[in-house]
PDB file of N, CA and C in Angstrom:
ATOM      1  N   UNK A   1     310.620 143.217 135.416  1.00  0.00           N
ATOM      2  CA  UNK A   1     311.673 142.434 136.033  1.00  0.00           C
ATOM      3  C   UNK A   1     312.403 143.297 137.062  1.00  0.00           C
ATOM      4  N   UNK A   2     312.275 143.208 138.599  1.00  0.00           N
ATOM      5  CA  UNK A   2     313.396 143.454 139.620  1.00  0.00           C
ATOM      6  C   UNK A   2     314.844 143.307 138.907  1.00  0.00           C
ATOM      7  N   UNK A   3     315.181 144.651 139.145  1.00  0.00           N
ATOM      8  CA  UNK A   3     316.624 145.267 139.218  1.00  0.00           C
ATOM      9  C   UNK A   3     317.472 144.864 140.146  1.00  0.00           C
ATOM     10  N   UNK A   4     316.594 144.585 141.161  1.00  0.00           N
ATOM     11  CA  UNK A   4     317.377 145.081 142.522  1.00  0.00           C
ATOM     12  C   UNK A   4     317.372 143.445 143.012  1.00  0.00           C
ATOM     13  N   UNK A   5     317.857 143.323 144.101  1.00  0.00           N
ATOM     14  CA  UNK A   5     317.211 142.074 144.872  1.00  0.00           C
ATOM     15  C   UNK A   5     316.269 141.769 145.680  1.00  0.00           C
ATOM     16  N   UNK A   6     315.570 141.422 145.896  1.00  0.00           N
ATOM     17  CA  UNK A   6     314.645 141.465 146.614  1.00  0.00           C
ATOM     18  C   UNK A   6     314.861 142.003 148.263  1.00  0.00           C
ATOM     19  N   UNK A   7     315.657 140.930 148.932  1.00  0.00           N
ATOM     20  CA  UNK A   7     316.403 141.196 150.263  1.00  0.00           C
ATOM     21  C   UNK A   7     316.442 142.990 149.968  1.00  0.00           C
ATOM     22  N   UNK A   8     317.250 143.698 149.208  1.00  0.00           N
ATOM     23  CA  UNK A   8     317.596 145.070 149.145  1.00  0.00           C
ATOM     24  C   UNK A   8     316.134 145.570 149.231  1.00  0.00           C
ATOM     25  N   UNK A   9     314.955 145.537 148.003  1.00  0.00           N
ATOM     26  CA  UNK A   9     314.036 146.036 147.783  1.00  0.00           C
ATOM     27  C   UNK A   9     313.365 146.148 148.766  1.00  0.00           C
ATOM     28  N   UNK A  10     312.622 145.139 150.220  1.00  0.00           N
ATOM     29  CA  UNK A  10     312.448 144.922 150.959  1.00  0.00           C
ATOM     30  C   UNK A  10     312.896 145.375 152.611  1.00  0.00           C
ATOM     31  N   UNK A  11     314.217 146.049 152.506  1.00  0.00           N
ATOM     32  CA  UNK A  11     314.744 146.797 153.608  1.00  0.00           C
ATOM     33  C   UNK A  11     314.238 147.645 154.304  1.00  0.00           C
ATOM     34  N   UNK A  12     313.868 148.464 152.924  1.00  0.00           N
ATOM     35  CA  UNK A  12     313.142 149.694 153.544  1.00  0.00           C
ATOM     36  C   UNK A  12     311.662 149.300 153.977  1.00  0.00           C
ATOM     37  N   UNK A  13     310.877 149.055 153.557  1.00  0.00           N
ATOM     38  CA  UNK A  13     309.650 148.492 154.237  1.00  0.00           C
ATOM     39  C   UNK A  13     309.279 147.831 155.195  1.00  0.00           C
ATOM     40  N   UNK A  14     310.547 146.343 155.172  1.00  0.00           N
ATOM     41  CA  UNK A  14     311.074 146.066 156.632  1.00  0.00           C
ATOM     42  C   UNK A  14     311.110 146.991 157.561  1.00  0.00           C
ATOM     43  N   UNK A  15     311.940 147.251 157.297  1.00  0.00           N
ATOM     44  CA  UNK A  15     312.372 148.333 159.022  1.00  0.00           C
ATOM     45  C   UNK A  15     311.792 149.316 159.085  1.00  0.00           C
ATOM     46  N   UNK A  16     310.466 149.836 157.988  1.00  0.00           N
ATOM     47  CA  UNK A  16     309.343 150.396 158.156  1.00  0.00           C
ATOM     48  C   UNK A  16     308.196 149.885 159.021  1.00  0.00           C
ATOM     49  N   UNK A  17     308.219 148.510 158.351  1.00  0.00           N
ATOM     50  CA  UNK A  17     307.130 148.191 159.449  1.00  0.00           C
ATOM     51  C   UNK A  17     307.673 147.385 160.789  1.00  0.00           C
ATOM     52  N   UNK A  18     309.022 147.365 160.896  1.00  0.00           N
ATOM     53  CA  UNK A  18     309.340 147.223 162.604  1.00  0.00           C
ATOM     54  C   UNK A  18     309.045 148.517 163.234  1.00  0.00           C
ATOM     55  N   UNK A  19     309.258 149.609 162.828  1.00  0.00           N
ATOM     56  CA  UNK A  19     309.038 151.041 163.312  1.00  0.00           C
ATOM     57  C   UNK A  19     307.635 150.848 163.850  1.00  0.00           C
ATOM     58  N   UNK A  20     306.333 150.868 162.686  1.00  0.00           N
ATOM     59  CA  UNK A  20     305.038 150.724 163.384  1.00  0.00           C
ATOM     60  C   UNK A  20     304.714 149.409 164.189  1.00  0.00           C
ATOM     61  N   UNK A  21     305.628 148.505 164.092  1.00  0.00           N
ATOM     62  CA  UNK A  21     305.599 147.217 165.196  1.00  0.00           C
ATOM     63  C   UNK A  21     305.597 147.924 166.804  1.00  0.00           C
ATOM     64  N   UNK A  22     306.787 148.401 166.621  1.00  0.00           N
ATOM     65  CA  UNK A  22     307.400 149.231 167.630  1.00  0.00           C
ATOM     66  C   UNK A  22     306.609 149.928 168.284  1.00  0.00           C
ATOM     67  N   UNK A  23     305.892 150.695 167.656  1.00  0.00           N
ATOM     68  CA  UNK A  23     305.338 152.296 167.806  1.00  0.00           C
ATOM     69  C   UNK A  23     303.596 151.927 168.797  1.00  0.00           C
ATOM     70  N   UNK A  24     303.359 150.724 167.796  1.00  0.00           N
ATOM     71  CA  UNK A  24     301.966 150.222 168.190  1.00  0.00           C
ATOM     72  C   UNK A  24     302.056 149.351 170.165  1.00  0.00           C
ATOM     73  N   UNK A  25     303.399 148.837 169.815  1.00  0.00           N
ATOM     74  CA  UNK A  25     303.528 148.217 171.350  1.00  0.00           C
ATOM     75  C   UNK A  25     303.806 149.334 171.970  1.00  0.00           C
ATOM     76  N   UNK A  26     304.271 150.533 171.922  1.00  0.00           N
ATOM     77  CA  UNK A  26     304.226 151.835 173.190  1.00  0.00           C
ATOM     78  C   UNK A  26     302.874 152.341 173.241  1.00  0.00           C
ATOM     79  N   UNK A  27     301.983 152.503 171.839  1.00  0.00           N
ATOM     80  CA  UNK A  27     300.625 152.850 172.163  1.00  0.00           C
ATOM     81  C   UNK A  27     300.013 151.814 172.951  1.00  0.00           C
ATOM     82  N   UNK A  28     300.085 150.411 172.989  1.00  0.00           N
ATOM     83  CA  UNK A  28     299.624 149.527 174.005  1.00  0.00           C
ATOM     84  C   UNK A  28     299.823 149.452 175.527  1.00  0.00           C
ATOM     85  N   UNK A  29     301.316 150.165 175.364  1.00  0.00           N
ATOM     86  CA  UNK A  29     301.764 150.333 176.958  1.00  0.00           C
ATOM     87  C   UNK A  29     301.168 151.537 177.611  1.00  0.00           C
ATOM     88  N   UNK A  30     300.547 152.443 176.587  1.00  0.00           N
ATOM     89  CA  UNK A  30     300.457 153.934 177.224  1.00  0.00           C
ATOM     90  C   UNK A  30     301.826 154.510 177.284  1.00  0.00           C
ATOM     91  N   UNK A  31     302.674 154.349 176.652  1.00  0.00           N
ATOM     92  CA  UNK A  31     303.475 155.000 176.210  1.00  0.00           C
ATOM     93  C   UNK A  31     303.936 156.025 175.415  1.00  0.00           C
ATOM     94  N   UNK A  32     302.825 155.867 174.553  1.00  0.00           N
ATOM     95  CA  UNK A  32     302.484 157.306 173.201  1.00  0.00           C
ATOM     96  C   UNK A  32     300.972 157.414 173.083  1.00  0.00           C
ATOM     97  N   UNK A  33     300.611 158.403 172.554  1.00  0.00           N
ATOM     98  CA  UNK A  33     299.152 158.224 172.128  1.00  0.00           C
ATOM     99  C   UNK A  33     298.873 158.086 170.781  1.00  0.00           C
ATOM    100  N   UNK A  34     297.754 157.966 170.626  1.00  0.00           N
ATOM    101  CA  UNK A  34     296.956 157.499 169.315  1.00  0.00           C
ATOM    102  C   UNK A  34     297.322 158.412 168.699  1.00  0.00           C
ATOM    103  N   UNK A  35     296.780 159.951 168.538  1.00  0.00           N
ATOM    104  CA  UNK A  35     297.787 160.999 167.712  1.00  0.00           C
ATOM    105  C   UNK A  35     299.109 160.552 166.911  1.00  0.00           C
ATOM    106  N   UNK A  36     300.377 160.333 168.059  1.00  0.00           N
ATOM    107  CA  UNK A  36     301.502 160.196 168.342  1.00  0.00           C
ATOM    108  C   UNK A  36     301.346 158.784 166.913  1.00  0.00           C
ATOM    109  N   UNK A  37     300.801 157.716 167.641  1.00  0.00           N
ATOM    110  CA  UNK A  37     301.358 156.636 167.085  1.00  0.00           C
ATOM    111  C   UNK A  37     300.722 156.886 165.663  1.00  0.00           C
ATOM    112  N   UNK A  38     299.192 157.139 164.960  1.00  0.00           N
ATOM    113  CA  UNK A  38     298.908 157.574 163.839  1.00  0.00           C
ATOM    114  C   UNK A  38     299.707 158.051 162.978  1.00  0.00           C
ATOM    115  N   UNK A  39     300.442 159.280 163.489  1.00  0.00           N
ATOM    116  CA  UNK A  39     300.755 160.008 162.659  1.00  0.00           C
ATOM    117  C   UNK A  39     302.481 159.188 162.262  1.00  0.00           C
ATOM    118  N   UNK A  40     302.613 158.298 163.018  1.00  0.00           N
ATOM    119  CA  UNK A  40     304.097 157.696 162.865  1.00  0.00           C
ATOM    120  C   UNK A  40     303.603 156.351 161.798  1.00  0.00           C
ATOM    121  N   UNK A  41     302.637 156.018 161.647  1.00  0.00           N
ATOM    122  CA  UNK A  41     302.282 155.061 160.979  1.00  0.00           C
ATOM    123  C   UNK A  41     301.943 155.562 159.546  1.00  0.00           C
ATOM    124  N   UNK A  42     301.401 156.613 159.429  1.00  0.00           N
ATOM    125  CA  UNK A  42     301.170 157.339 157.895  1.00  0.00           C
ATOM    126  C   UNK A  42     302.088 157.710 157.481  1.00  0.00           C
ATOM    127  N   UNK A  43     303.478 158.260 158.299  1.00  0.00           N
ATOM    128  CA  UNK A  43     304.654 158.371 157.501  1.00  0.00           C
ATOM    129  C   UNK A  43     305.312 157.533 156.929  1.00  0.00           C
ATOM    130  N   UNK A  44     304.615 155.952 157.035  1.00  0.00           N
ATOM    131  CA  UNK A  44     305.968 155.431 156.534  1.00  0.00           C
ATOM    132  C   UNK A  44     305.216 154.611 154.652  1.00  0.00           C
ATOM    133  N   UNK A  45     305.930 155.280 153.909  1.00  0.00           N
ATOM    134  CA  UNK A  45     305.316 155.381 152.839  1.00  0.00           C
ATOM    135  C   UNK A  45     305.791 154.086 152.063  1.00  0.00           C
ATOM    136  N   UNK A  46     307.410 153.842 152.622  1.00  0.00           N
ATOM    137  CA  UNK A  46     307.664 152.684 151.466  1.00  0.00           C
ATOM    138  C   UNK A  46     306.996 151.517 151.862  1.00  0.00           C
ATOM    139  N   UNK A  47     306.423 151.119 153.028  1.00  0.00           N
ATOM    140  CA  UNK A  47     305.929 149.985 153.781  1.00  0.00           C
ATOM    141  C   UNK A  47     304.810 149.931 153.147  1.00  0.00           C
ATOM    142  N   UNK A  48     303.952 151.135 152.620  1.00  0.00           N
ATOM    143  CA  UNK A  48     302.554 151.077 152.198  1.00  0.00           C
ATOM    144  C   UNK A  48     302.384 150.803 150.858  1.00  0.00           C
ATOM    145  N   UNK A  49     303.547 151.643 150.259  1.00  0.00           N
ATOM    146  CA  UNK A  49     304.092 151.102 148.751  1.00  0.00           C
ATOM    147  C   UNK A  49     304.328 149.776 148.272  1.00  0.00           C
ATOM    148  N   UNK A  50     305.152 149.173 148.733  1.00  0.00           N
ATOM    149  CA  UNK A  50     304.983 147.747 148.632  1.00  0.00           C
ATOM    150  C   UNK A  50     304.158 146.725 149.482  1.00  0.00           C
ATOM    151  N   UNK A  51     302.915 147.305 149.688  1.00  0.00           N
ATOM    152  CA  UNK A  51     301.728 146.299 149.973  1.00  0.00           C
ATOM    153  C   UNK A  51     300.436 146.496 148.740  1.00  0.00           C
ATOM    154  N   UNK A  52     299.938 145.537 148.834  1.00  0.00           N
ATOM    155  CA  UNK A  52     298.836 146.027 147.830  1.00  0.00           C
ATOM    156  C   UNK A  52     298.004 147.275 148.057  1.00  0.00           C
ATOM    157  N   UNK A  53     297.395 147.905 147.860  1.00  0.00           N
ATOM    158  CA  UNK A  53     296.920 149.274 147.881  1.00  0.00           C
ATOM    159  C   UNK A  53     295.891 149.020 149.178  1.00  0.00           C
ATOM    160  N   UNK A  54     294.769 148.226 149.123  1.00  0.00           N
ATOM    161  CA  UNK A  54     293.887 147.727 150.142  1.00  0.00           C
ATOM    162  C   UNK A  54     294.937 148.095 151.439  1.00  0.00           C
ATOM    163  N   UNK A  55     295.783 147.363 151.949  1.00  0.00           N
ATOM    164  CA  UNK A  55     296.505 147.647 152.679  1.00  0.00           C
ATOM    165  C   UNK A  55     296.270 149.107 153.340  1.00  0.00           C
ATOM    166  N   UNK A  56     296.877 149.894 152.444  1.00  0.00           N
ATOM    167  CA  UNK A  56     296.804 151.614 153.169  1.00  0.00           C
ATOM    168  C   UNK A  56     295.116 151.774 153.254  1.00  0.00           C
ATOM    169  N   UNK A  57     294.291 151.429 152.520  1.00  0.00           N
ATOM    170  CA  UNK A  57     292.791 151.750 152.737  1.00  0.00           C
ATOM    171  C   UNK A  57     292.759 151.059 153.804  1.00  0.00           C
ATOM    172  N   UNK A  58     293.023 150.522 154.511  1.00  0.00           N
ATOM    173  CA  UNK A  58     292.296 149.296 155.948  1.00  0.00           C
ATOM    174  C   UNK A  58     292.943 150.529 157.006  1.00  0.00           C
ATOM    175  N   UNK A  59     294.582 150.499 156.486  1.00  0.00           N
ATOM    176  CA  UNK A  59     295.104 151.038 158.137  1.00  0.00           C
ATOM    177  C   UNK A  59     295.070 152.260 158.001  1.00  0.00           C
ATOM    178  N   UNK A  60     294.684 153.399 156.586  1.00  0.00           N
ATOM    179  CA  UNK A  60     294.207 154.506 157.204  1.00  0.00           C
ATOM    180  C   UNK A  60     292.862 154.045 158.093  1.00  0.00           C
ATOM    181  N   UNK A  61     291.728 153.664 157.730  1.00  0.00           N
ATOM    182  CA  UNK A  61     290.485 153.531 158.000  1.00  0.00           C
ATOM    183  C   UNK A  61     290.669 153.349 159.842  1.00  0.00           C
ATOM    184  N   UNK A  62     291.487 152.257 159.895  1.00  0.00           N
ATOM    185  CA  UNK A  62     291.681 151.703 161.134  1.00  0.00           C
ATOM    186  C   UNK A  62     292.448 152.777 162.273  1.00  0.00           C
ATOM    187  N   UNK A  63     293.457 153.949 161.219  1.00  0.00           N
ATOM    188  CA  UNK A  63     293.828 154.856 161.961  1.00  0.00           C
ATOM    189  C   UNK A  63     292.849 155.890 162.180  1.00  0.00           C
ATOM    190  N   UNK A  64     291.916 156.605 161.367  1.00  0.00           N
ATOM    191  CA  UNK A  64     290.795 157.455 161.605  1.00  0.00           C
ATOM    192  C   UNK A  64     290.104 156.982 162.674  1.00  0.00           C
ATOM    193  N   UNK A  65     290.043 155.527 163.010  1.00  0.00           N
ATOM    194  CA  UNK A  65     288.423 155.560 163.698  1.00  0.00           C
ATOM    195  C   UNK A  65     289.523 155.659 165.580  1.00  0.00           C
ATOM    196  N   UNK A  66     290.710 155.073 165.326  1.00  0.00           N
ATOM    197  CA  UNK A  66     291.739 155.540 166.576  1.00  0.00           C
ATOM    198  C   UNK A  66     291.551 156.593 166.963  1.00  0.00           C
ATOM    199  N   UNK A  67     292.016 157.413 166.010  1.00  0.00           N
ATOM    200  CA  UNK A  67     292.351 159.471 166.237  1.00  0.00           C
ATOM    201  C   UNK A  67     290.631 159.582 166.661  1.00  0.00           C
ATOM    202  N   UNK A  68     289.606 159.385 166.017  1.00  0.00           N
ATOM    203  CA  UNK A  68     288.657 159.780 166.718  1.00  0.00           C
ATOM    204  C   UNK A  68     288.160 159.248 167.701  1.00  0.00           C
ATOM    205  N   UNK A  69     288.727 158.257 168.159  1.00  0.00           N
ATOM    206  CA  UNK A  69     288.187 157.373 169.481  1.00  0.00           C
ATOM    207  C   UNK A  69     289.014 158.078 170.425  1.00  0.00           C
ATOM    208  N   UNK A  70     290.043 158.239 170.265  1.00  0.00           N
ATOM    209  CA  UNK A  70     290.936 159.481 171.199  1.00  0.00           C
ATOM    210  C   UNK A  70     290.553 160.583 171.511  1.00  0.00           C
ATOM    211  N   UNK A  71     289.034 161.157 171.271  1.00  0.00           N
ATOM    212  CA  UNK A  71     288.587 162.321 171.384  1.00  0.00           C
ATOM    213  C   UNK A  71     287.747 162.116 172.886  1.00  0.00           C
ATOM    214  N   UNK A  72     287.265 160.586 172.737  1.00  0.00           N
ATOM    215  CA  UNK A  72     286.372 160.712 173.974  1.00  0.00           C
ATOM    216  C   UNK A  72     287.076 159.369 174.755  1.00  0.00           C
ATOM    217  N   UNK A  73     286.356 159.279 175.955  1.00  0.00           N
ATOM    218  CA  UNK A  73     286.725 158.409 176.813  1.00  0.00           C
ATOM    219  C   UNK A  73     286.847 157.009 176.356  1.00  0.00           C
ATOM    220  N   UNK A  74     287.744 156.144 176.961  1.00  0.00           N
ATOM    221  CA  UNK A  74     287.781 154.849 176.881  1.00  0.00           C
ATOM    222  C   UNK A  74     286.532 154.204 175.610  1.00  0.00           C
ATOM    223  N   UNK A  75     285.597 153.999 176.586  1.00  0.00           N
ATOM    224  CA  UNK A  75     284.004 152.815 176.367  1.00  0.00           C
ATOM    225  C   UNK A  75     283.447 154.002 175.473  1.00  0.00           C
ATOM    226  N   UNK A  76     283.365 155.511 175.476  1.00  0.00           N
ATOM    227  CA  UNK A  76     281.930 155.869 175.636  1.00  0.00           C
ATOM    228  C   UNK A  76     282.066 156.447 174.008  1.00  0.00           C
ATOM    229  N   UNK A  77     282.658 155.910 173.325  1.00  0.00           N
ATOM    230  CA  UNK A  77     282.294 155.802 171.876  1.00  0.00           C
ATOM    231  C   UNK A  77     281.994 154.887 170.975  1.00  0.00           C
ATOM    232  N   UNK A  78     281.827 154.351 170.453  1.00  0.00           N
ATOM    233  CA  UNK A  78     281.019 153.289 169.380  1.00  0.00           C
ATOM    234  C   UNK A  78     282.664 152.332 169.166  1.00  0.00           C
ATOM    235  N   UNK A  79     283.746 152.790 169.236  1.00  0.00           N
ATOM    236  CA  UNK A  79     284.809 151.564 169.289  1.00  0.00           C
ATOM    237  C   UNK A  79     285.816 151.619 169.943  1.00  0.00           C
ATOM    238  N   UNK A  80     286.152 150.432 171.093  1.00  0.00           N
ATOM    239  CA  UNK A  80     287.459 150.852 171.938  1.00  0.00           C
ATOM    240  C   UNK A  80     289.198 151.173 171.284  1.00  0.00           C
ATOM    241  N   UNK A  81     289.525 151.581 172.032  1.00  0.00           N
ATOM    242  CA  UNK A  81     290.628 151.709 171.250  1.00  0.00           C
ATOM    243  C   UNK A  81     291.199 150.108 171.745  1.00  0.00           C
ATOM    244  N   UNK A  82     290.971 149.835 172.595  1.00  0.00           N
ATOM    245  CA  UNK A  82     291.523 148.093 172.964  1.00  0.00           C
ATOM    246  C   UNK A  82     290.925 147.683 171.498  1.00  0.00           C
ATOM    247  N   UNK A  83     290.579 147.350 170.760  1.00  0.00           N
ATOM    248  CA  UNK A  83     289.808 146.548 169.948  1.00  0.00           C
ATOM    249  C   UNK A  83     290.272 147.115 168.523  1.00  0.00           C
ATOM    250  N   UNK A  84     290.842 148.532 168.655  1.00  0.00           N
ATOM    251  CA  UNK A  84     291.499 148.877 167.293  1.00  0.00           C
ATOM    252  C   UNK A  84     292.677 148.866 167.203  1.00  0.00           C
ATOM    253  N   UNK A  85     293.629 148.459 168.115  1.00  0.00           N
ATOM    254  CA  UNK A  85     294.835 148.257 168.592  1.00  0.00           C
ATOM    255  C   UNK A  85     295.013 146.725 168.132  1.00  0.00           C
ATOM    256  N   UNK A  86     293.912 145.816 168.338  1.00  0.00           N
ATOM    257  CA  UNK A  86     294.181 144.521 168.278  1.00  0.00           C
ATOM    258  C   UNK A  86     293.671 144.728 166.773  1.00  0.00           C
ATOM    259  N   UNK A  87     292.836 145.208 166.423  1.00  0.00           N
ATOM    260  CA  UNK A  87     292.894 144.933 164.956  1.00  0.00           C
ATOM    261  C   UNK A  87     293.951 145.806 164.006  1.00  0.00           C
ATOM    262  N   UNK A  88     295.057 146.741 164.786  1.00  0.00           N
ATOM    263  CA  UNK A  88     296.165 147.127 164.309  1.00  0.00           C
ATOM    264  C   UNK A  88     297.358 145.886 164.004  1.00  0.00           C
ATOM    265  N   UNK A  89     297.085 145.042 165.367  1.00  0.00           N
ATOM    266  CA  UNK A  89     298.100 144.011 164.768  1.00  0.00           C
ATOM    267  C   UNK A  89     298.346 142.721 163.809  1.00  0.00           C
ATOM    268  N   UNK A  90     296.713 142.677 164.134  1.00  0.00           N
ATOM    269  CA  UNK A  90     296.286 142.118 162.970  1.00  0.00           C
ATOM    270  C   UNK A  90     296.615 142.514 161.505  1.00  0.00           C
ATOM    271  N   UNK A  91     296.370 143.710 161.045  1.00  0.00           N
ATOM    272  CA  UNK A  91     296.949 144.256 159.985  1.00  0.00           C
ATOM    273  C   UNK A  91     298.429 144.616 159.668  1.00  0.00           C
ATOM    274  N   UNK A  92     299.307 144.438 160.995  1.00  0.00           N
ATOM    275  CA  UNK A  92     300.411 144.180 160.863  1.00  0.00           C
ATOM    276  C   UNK A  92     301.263 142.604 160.327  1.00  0.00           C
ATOM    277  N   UNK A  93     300.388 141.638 160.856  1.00  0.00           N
ATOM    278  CA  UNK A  93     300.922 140.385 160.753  1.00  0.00           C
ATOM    279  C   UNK A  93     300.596 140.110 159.422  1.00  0.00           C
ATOM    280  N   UNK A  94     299.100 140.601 159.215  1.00  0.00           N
ATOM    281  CA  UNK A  94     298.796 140.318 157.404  1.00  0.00           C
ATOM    282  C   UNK A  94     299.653 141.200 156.772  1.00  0.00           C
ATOM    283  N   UNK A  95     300.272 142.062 156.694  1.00  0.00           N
ATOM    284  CA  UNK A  95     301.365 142.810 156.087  1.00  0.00           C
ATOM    285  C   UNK A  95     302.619 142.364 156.070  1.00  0.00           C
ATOM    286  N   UNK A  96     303.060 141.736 157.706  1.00  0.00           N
ATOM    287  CA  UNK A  96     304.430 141.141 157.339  1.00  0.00           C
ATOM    288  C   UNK A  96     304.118 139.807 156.467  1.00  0.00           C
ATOM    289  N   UNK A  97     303.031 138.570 156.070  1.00  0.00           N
ATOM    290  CA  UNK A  97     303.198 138.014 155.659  1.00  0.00           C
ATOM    291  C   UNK A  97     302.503 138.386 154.056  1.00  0.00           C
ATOM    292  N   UNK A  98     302.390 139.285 153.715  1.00  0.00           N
ATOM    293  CA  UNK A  98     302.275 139.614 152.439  1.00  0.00           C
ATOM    294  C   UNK A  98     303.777 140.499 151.872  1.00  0.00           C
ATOM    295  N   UNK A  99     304.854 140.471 152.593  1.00  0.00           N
ATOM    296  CA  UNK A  99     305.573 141.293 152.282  1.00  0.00           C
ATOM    297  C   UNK A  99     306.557 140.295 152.270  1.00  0.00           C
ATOM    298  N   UNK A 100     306.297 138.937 152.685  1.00  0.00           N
ATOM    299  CA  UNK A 100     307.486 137.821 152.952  1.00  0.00           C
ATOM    300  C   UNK A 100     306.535 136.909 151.507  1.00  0.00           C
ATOM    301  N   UNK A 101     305.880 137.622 150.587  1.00  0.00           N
ATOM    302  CA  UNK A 101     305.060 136.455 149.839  1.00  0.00           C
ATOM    303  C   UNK A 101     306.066 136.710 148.539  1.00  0.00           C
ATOM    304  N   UNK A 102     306.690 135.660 147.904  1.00  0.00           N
ATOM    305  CA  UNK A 102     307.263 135.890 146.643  1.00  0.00           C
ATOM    306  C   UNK A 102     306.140 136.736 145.349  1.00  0.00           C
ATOM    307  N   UNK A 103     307.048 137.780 145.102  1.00  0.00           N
ATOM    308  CA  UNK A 103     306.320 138.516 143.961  1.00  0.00           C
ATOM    309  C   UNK A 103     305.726 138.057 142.538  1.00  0.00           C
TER     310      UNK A 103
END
C-alpha cells in the first residue's frame, strides 16, 4: 500500500522525464550530442525506477546503439541516428503513458 500520494510519488520521475524530453529535443536540434544527451538520460534513475524494468532494457539498448552510431558518420553505419532519435521518442511517450497508468 502507497504511503505517499501518488501526485508526490510521481514528481520525481515526472520532471525526470521532462529533463530527457528536453535533452532529446536539443540532441534533435544539434544542440548536444549523443554522448552529452546519453549520459543525461542514464542519470535519471527515479524515472527508470518507476517504469517497469523492460523500460531501462529498451532505452539503455536504444542508448548504446546512439553512442556507437556517434562514432561514425551520419548513413555509414548500420543505424541512423535520425531513426534512433525517433525511436527515443517513442520510448518516451510509452513511458509517459505508463507512468500516467493507475498502479
Amino acid at each position: 500500500m502507497r504511503t505517499e500520494p501518488l501526485a508526490v510519488s510521481l514528481s520525481i520521475p515526472l520532471s525526470q522525464w521532462h529533463a530527457v524530453e528536453a535533452a532529446l529535443q536539443r540532441l534533435r536540434q544539434g544542440e548536444t550530442s549523443a554522448h552529452a544527451f546519453s549520459e543525461a538520460a542514464r542519470q535519471q534513475e527515479a524515472l527508470l525506477a518507476a517504469l517497469p524494468a523492460r523500460y531501462a532494457e529498451v532505452l539503455h539498448g536504444l542508448l548504446d546503439r546512439l553512442e556507437s552510431g556517434a562514432l561514425f558518420s551520419e548513413e555509414s553505419c548500420s543505424f541512423s541516428q535520425k531513426d534512433l532519435i525517433d525511436s527515443l521518442q517513442m520510448w518516451l511517450d510509452k513511458a509517459a503513458t505508463a507512468l500516467q497508468a493507475p498502479a
